[in-house]
Protein backbone atom coordinates (compact mmCIF):
# COMPACT_ATOMS: atom_id res chain seq x y z
CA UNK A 1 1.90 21.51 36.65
CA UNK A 2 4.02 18.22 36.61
CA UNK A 3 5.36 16.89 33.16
CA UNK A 4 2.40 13.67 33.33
CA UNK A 5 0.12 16.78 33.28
CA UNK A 6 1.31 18.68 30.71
CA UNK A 7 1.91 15.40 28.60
CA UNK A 8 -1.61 14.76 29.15
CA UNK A 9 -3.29 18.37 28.59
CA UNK A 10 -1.43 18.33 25.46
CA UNK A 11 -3.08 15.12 24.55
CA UNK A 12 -6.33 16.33 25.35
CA UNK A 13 -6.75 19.43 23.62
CA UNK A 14 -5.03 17.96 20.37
CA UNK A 15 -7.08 14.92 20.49
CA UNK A 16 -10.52 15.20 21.85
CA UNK A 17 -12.25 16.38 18.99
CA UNK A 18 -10.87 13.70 17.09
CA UNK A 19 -11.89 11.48 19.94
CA UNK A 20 -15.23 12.74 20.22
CA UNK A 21 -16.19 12.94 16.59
CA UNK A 22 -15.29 8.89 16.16
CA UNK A 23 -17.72 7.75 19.05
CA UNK A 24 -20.51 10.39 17.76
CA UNK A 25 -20.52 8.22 14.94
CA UNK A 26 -20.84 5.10 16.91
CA UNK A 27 -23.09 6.53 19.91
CA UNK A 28 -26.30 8.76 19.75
CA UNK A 29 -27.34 10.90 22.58
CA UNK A 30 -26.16 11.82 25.75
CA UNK A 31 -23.48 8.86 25.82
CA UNK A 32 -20.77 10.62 23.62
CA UNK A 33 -19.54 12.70 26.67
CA UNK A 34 -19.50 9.58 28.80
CA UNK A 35 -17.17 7.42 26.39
CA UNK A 36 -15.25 10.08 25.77
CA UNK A 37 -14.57 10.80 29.76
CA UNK A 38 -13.74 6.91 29.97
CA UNK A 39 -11.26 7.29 26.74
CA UNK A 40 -9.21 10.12 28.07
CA UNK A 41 -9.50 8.28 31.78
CA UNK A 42 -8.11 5.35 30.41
CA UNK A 43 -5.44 7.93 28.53
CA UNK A 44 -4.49 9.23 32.09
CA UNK A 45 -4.14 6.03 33.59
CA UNK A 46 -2.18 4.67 30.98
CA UNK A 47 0.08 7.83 30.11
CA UNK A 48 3.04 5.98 30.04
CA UNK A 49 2.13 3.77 27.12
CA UNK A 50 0.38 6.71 24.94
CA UNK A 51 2.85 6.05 21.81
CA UNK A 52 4.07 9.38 21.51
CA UNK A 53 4.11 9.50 17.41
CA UNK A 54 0.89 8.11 16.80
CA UNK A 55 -1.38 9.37 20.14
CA UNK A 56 -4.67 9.21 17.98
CA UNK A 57 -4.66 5.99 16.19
CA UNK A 58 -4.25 4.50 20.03
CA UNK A 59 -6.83 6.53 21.79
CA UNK A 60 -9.33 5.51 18.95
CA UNK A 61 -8.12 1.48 19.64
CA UNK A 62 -9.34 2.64 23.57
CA UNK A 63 -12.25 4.02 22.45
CA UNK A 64 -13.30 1.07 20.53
CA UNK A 65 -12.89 -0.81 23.60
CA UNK A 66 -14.77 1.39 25.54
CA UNK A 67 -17.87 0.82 23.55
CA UNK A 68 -17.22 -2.53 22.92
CA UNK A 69 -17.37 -2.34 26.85
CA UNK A 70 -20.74 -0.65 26.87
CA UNK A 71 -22.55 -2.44 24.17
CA UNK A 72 -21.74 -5.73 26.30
CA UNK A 73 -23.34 -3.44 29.61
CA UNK A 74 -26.21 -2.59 27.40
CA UNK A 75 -26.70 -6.46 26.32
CA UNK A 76 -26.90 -7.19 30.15
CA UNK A 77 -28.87 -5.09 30.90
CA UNK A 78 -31.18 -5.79 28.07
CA UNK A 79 -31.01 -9.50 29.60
CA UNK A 80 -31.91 -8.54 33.11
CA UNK A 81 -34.80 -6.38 31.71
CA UNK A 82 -36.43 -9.79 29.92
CA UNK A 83 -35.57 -11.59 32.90
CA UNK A 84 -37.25 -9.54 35.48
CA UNK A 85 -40.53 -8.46 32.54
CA UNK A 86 -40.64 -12.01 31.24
CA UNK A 87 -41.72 -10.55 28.50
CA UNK A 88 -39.62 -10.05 24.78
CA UNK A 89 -38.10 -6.94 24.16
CA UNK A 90 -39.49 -6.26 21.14
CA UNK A 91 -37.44 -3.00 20.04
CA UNK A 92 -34.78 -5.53 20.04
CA UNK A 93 -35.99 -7.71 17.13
CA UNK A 94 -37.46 -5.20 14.78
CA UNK A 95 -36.39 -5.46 11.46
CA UNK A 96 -35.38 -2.16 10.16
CA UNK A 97 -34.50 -3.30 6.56
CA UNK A 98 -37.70 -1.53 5.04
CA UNK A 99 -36.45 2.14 6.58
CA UNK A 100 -32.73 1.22 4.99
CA UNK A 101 -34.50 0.62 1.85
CA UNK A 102 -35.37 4.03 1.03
CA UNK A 103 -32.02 5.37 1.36
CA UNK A 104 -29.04 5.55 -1.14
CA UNK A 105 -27.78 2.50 -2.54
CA UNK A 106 -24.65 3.30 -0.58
CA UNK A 107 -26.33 3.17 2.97
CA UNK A 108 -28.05 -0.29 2.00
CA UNK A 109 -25.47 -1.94 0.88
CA UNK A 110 -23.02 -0.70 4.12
CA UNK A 111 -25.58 -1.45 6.29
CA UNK A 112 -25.51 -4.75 4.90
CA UNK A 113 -21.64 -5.73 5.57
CA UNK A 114 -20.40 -7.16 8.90
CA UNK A 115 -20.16 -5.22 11.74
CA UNK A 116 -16.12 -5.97 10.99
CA UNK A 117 -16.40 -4.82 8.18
CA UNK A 118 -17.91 -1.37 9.03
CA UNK A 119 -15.44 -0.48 11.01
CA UNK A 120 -13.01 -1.54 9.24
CA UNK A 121 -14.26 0.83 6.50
CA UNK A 122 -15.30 3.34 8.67
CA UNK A 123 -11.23 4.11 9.96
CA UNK A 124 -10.26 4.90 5.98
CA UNK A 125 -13.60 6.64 5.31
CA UNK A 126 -14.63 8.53 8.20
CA UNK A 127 -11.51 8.88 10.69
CA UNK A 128 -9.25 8.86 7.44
CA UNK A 129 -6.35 6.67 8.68
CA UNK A 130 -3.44 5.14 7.12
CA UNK A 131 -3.47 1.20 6.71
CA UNK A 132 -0.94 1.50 9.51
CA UNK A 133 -2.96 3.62 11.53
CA UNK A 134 -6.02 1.56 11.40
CA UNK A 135 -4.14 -1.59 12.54
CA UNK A 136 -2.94 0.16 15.96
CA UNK A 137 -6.39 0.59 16.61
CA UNK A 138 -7.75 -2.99 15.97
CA UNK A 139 -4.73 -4.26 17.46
CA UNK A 140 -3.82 -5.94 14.87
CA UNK A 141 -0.27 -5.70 12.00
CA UNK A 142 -0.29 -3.75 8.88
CA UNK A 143 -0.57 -7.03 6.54
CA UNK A 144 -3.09 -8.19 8.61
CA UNK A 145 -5.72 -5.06 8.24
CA UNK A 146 -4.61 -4.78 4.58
CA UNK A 147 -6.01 -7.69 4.29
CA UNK A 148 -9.35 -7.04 5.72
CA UNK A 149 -9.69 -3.45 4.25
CA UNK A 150 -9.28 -5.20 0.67
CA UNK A 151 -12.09 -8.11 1.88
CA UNK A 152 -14.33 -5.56 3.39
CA UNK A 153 -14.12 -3.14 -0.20
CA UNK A 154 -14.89 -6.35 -1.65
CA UNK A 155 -17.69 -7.35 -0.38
CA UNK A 156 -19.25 -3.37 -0.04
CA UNK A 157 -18.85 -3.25 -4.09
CA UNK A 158 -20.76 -7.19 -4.09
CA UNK A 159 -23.59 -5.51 -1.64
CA UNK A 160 -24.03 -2.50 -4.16
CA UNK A 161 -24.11 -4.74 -7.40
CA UNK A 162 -26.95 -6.39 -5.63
CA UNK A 163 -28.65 -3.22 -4.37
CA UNK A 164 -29.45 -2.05 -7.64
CA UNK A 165 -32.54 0.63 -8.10
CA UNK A 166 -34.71 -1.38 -5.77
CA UNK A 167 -35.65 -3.71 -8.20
CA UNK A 168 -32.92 -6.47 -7.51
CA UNK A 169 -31.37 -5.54 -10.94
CA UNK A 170 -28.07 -4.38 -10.42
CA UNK A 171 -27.41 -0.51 -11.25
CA UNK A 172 -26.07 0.83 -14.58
CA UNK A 173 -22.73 2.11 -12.49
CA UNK A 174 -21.71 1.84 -9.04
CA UNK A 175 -20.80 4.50 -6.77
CA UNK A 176 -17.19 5.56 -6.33
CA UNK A 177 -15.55 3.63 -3.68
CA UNK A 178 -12.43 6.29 -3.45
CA UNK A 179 -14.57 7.54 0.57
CA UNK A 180 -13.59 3.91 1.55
CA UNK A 181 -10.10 3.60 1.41
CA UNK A 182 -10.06 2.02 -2.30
């Protein structure tokens, strides 16, 4: 086994639960494997500039490209499909705001933030990443995500004043925001 090998076996088996676990929680079904495959592809192909101290925080920045790059697939394809049925994809435009609305006052208001703003969430609350870490994968500096992390918070604890109990009166207390990076 050449040293690109072992650099990249090593990468692998550190990483790919790590790997796998962030686009479960972007992907449902069968897809997981495939965005994964294309991640650690990409990792192969691009060995040389795997930064060597911070491996993960780069092959999640990948992996958010990769689905960025299969959400725009799955909007063509979505296109095509109207095209050729001439008819409107209906799955496309249903509202699901009355299934959110049973759910925790948590899950509403999230749901209602930005897709930005998810994610930015999502890589202090779920993948548990420094500010640092979280700005290699958007791409973007330190200050910069900071920045957004502290807007995103923000507007989460705005969306769960507003929640309330169902009612549109806001709740007695609000749930701890410490899971979101604040």
């Amino acid at each position: 086994m050449d040293v690109a090998e072992k650099q990249f076996t090593e990468l692998y088996e550190r990483h790919h639960g790590d790997v796998w676990r962030y686009v479960a929680r972007r992907v449902v079904g069968s897809d997981v494997g495939d965005v994964v495959a294309e991640v650690f592809l990409v990792a192969w192909r691009r060995l040389g500039d795997v930064p060597s101290g911070s491996a993960l925080p780069w092959l999640y920045g990948v992996a958010r490209l990769v689905l960025a790059n299969e959400a725009r697939g799955r909007r063509r394809w979505r296109a095509l499909t109207l095209r050729v049925t001439a008819e409107p994809d209906l799955s496309v435009m249903v509202d699901h705001a009355d299934e959110v609305a049973s759910q925790r006052d948590i899950v509403v208001a999230f749901g209602r933030l930005a897709d930005a703003d998810q994610e930015v969430l999502r890589l202090v609350a779920w993948e548990r990443l420094t500010v640092a870490e979280a700005a290699v994968v958007l791409g973007q500096s330190r200050a910069a995500y900071a920045m957004r992390l502290m807007r995103a918070r923000r507007r989460l604890r705005a969306h769960l004043e507003a929640v309330g109990d169902g009612t549109g009166q806001a709740p007695r207390t609000v749930p701890s925001m410490s899971n979101w990076g604040g």
